[in-house]
Structures are given as C-alpha cells and as structure tokens.
Protein backbone atom coordinates (compact mmCIF):
# COMPACT_ATOMS: atom_id res chain seq x y z
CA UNK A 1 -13.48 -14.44 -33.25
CA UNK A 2 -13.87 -16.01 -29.74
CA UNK A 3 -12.51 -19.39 -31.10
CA UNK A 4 -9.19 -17.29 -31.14
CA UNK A 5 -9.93 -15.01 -27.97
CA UNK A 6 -5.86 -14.74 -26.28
CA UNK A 7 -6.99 -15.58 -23.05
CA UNK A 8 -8.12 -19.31 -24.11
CA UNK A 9 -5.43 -21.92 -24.23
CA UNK A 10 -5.80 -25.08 -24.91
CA UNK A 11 -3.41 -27.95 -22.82
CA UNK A 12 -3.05 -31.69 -23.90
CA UNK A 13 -1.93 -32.60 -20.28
CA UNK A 14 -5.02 -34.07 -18.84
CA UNK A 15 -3.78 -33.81 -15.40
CA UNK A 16 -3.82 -30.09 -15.26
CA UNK A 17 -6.90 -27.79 -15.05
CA UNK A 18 -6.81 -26.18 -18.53
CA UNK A 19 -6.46 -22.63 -16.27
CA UNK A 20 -3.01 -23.84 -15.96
CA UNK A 21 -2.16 -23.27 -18.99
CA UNK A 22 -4.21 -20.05 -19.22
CA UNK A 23 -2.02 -18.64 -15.98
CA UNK A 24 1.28 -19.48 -17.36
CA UNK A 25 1.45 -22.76 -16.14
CA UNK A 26 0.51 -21.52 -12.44
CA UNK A 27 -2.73 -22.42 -10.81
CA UNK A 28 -4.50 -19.89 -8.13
CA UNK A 29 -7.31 -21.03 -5.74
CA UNK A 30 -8.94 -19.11 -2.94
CA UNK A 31 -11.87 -19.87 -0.01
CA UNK A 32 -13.18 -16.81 1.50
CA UNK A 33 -13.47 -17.64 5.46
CA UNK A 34 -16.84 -17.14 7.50
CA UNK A 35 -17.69 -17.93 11.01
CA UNK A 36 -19.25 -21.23 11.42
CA UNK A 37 -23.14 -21.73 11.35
CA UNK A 38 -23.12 -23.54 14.67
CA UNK A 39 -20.90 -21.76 16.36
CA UNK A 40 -21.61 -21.32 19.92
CA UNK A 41 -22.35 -18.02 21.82
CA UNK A 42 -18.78 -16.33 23.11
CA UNK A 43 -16.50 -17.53 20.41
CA UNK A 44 -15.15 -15.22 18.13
CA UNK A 45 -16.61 -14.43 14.56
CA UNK A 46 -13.48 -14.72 11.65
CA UNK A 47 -13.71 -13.71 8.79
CA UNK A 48 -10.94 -13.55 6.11
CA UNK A 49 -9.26 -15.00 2.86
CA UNK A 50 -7.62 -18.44 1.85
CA UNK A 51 -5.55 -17.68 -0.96
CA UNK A 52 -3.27 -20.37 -2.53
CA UNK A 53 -0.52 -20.87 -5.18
CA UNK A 54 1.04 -23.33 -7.41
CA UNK A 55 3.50 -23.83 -10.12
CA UNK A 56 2.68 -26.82 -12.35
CA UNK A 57 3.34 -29.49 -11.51
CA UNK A 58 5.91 -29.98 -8.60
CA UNK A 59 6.06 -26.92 -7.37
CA UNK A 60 5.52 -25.86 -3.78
CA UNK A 61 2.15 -24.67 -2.56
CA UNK A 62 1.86 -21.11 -1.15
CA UNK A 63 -0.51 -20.22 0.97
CA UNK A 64 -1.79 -16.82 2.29
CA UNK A 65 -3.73 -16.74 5.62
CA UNK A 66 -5.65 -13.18 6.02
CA UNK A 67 -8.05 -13.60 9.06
CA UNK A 68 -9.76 -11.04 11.24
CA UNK A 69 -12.36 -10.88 13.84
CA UNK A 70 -9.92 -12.61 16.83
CA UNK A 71 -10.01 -10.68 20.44
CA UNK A 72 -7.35 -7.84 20.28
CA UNK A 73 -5.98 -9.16 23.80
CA UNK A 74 -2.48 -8.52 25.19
CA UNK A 75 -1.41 -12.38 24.89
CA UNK A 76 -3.51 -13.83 21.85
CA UNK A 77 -4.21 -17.32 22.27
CA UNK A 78 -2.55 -19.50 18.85
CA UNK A 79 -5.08 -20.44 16.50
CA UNK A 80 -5.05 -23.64 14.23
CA UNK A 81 -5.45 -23.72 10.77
CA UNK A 82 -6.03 -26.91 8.51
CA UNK A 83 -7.20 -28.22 5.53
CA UNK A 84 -10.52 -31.09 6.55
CA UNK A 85 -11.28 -33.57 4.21
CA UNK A 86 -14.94 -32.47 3.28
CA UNK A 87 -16.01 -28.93 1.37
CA UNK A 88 -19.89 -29.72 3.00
CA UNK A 89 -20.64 -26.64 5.00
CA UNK A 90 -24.16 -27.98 5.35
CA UNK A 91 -23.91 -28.07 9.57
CA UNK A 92 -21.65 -25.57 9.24
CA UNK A 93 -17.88 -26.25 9.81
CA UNK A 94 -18.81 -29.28 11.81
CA UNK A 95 -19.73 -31.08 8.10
CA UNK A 96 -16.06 -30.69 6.73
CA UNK A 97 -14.82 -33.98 8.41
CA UNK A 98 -11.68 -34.70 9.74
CA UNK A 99 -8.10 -33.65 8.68
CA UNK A 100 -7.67 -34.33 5.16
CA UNK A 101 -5.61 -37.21 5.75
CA UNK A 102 -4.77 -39.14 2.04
CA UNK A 103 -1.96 -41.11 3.18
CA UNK A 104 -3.38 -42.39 6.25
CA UNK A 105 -0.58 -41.23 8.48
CA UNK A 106 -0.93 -39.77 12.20
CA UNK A 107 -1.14 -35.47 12.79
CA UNK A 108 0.49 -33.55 12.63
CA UNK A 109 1.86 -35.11 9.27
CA UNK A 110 -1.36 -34.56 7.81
CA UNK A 111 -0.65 -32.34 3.81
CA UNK A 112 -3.02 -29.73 4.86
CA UNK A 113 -1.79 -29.08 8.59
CA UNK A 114 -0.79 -25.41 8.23
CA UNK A 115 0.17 -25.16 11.65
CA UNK A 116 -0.46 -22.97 14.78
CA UNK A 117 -0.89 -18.78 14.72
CA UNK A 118 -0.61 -15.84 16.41
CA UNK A 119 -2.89 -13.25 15.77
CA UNK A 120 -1.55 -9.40 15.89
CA UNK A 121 -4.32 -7.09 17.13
CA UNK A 122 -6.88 -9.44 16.10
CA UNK A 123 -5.75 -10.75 12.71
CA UNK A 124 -3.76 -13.03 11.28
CA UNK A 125 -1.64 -12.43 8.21
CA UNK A 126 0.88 -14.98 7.14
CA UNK A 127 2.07 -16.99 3.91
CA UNK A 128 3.64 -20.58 4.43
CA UNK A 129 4.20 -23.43 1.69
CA UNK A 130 2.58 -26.05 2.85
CA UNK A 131 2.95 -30.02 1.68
CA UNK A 132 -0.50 -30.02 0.52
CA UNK A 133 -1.16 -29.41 -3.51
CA UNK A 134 -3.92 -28.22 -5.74
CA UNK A 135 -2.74 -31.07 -8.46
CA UNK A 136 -3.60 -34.34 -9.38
CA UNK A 137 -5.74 -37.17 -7.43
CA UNK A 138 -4.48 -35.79 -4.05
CA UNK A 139 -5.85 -32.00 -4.89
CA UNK A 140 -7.63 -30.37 -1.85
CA UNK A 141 -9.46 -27.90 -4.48
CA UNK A 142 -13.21 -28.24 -3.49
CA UNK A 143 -12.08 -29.62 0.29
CA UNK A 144 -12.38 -27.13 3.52
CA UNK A 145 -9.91 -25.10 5.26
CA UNK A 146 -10.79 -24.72 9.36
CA UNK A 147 -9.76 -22.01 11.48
CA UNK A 148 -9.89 -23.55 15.31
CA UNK A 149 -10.38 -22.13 18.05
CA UNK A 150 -6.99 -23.30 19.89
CA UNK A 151 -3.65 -24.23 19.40
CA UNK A 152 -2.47 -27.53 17.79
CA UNK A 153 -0.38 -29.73 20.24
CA UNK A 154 0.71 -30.98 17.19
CA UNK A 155 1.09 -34.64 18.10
CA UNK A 156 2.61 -34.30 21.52
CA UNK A 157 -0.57 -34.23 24.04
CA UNK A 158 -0.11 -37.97 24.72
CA UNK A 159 -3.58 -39.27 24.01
CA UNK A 160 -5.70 -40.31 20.68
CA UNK A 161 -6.87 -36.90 20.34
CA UNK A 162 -3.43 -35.70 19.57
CA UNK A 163 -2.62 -38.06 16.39
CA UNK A 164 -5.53 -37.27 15.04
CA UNK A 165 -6.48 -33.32 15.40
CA UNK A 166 -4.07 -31.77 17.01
CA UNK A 167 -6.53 -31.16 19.77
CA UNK A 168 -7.42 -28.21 18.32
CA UNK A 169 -10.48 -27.75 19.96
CA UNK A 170 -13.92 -26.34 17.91
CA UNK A 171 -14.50 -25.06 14.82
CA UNK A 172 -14.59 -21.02 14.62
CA UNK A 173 -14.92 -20.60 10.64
CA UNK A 174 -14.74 -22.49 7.66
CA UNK A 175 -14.50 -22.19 3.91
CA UNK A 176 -14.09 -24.49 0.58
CA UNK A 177 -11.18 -23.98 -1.56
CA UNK A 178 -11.55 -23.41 -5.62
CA UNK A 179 -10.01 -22.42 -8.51
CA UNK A 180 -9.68 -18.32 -8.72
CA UNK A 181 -8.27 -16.24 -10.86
CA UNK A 182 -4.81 -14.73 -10.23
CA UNK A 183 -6.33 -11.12 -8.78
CA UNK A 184 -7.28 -12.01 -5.70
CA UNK A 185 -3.58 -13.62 -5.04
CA UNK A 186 -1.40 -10.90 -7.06
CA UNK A 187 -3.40 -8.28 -4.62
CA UNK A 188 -3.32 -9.66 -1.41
CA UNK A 189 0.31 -10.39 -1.55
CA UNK A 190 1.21 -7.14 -2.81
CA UNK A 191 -0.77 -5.77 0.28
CA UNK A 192 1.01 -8.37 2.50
CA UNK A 193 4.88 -7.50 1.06
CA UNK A 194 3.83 -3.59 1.77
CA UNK A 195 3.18 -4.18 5.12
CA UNK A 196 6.42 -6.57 5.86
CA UNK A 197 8.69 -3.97 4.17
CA UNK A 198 6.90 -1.07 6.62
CA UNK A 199 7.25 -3.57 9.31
CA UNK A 200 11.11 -3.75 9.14
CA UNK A 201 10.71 -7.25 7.90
C-alpha cells in the first residue's frame, strides 16, 4: 500500500521540508558546479560538487567543497567561494547577484561567505560549517554558490569593493543549491575521510 510506503513520513512542523523528517530529522542539499557561460577565454573551467548538511533545526551547516579543473601550478592562487543571492544562471554566473546578504551587514560577514582556498594539484577538497542555513525564511536552498577567480580580501582592501565582495574578482563557475538526497553527501564524505586518514590527517 503506498499510503503506508516506510520511506514517507509525514511532519506537522510547517517550517521544515517534510524530507526532514524522512532523513531523520537531517536535511541534505547539493549544486553540482559548472564553468560559467560567459566566462572569458584563459580562465580556468571548474567543475565539481556543493554538498551541504543540516540537523533540524539549529544545527550547524556543513559544507563540502569538491572542485577540479584549477591550474596544477607550484603556488596556486586562493580561490573564493560564496553563496550569491540569485539561483538565475540565465547570463551565466553573472545572473546570481551579489552576496547573499539577508541581514544587510558589510563582507565578509555575509552567512554564505565560505571563505578563501587553496587548491592541491588543481582541486579543491574541503568541508567547513558555515553560518549560512538551509532552514526557515533565511534558507539559501534554490540561491547560487560562486567559485571566483581570486582570493577574498575579506574586508580589509580599504575601498567599497571590499565590504561588499571581497574583491573577489570574476566569476569562474556557478551552481544552484537544492534539496538532495543523503547519497550524494554520505559518499563524498566517506571519499573525503579516506583520503584525510591516508593523508596523515
């Protein structure tokens, strides 16, 4: 009888997606990255997963960065990551906005500045928490998350730029954030604990 099926579940709290109670009271989401439809000639082509986490309802947000496609130089350049305010890929990521900014507050305070990166041998491969959350009226499921194609000066390069992007310079690849199951997260961070442990980490 699919009115009975075990994986339905049926929640009375309105302010949770009903896959919250489905997953245990944890939701999943995930954005799979692609370079940017404008982006210029020269710049490099990333690719990768977004893959987030969150106990209901005040728990902390985990994120897991998996990016490839960066130049395999000697001394990689940091890369930004952030969370923009729009998930419109229409112009590419130039069409996601600006920082997702609800509280109206300078950068790098932003809740979905995730900070600057290093890539190893072309990739990046991290998980953070991050102040940002998949809950309620300040959710960022359906906004963007932008890889950039420099570091963030985080608030410290003195001019307007600064307080409000980081100077982060353009847009290398983009994707919008929504609900997932738990495979893609349960499998990526399995891959991602391997390689710490192998690392010495």
């Amino acid at each position: 009888n699919e009115l009975h099926h075990p994986s339905q579940c049926v929640s009375t709290d309105t302010a949770a997606p009903p896959e919250v109670c489905q997953y245990n009271g944890t939701l999943y989401a995930a954005c799979t990255m692609k370079p940017s439809t404008s982006l210029p000639e020269g710049l490099p082509n990333v690719y990768g997963q977004v893959l987030l986490k969150q106990d209901y309802p005040h728990g902390k947000l985990n994120v897991l960065l998996q990016f490839n496609g960066f130049p395999t130089e000697a001394d990689p350049e940091l890369r930004a990551v952030h969370i923009h305010q729009y998930g419109d890929l229409s112009q590419g990521c130039d069409s996601t906005g600006s920082h997702y900014n609800p509280h109206g507050v300078n950068h790098p305070k932003h809740p979905g500045d995730f900070g600057n990166f290093e890539p190893q041998q072309g990739k990046i491969l991290t998980v953070i928490e991050s102040e940002a959350t998949l809950f309620t009226e300040l959710s960022v499921i359906g906004r963007a998350v932008v890889v950039h194609e420099k570091m963030d000066d985080l608030g410290r390069g003195g001019d307007g730029g600064s307080l409000l992007h980081g100077n982060a310079g353009r847009r290398l690849g983009c994707c919008i954030i929504g609900i997932s199951s738990p495979e893609p997260w349960n499998m990526h961070y399995k891959l991602y604990t391997i390689g710490q442990r192998h690392r010495g980490w």
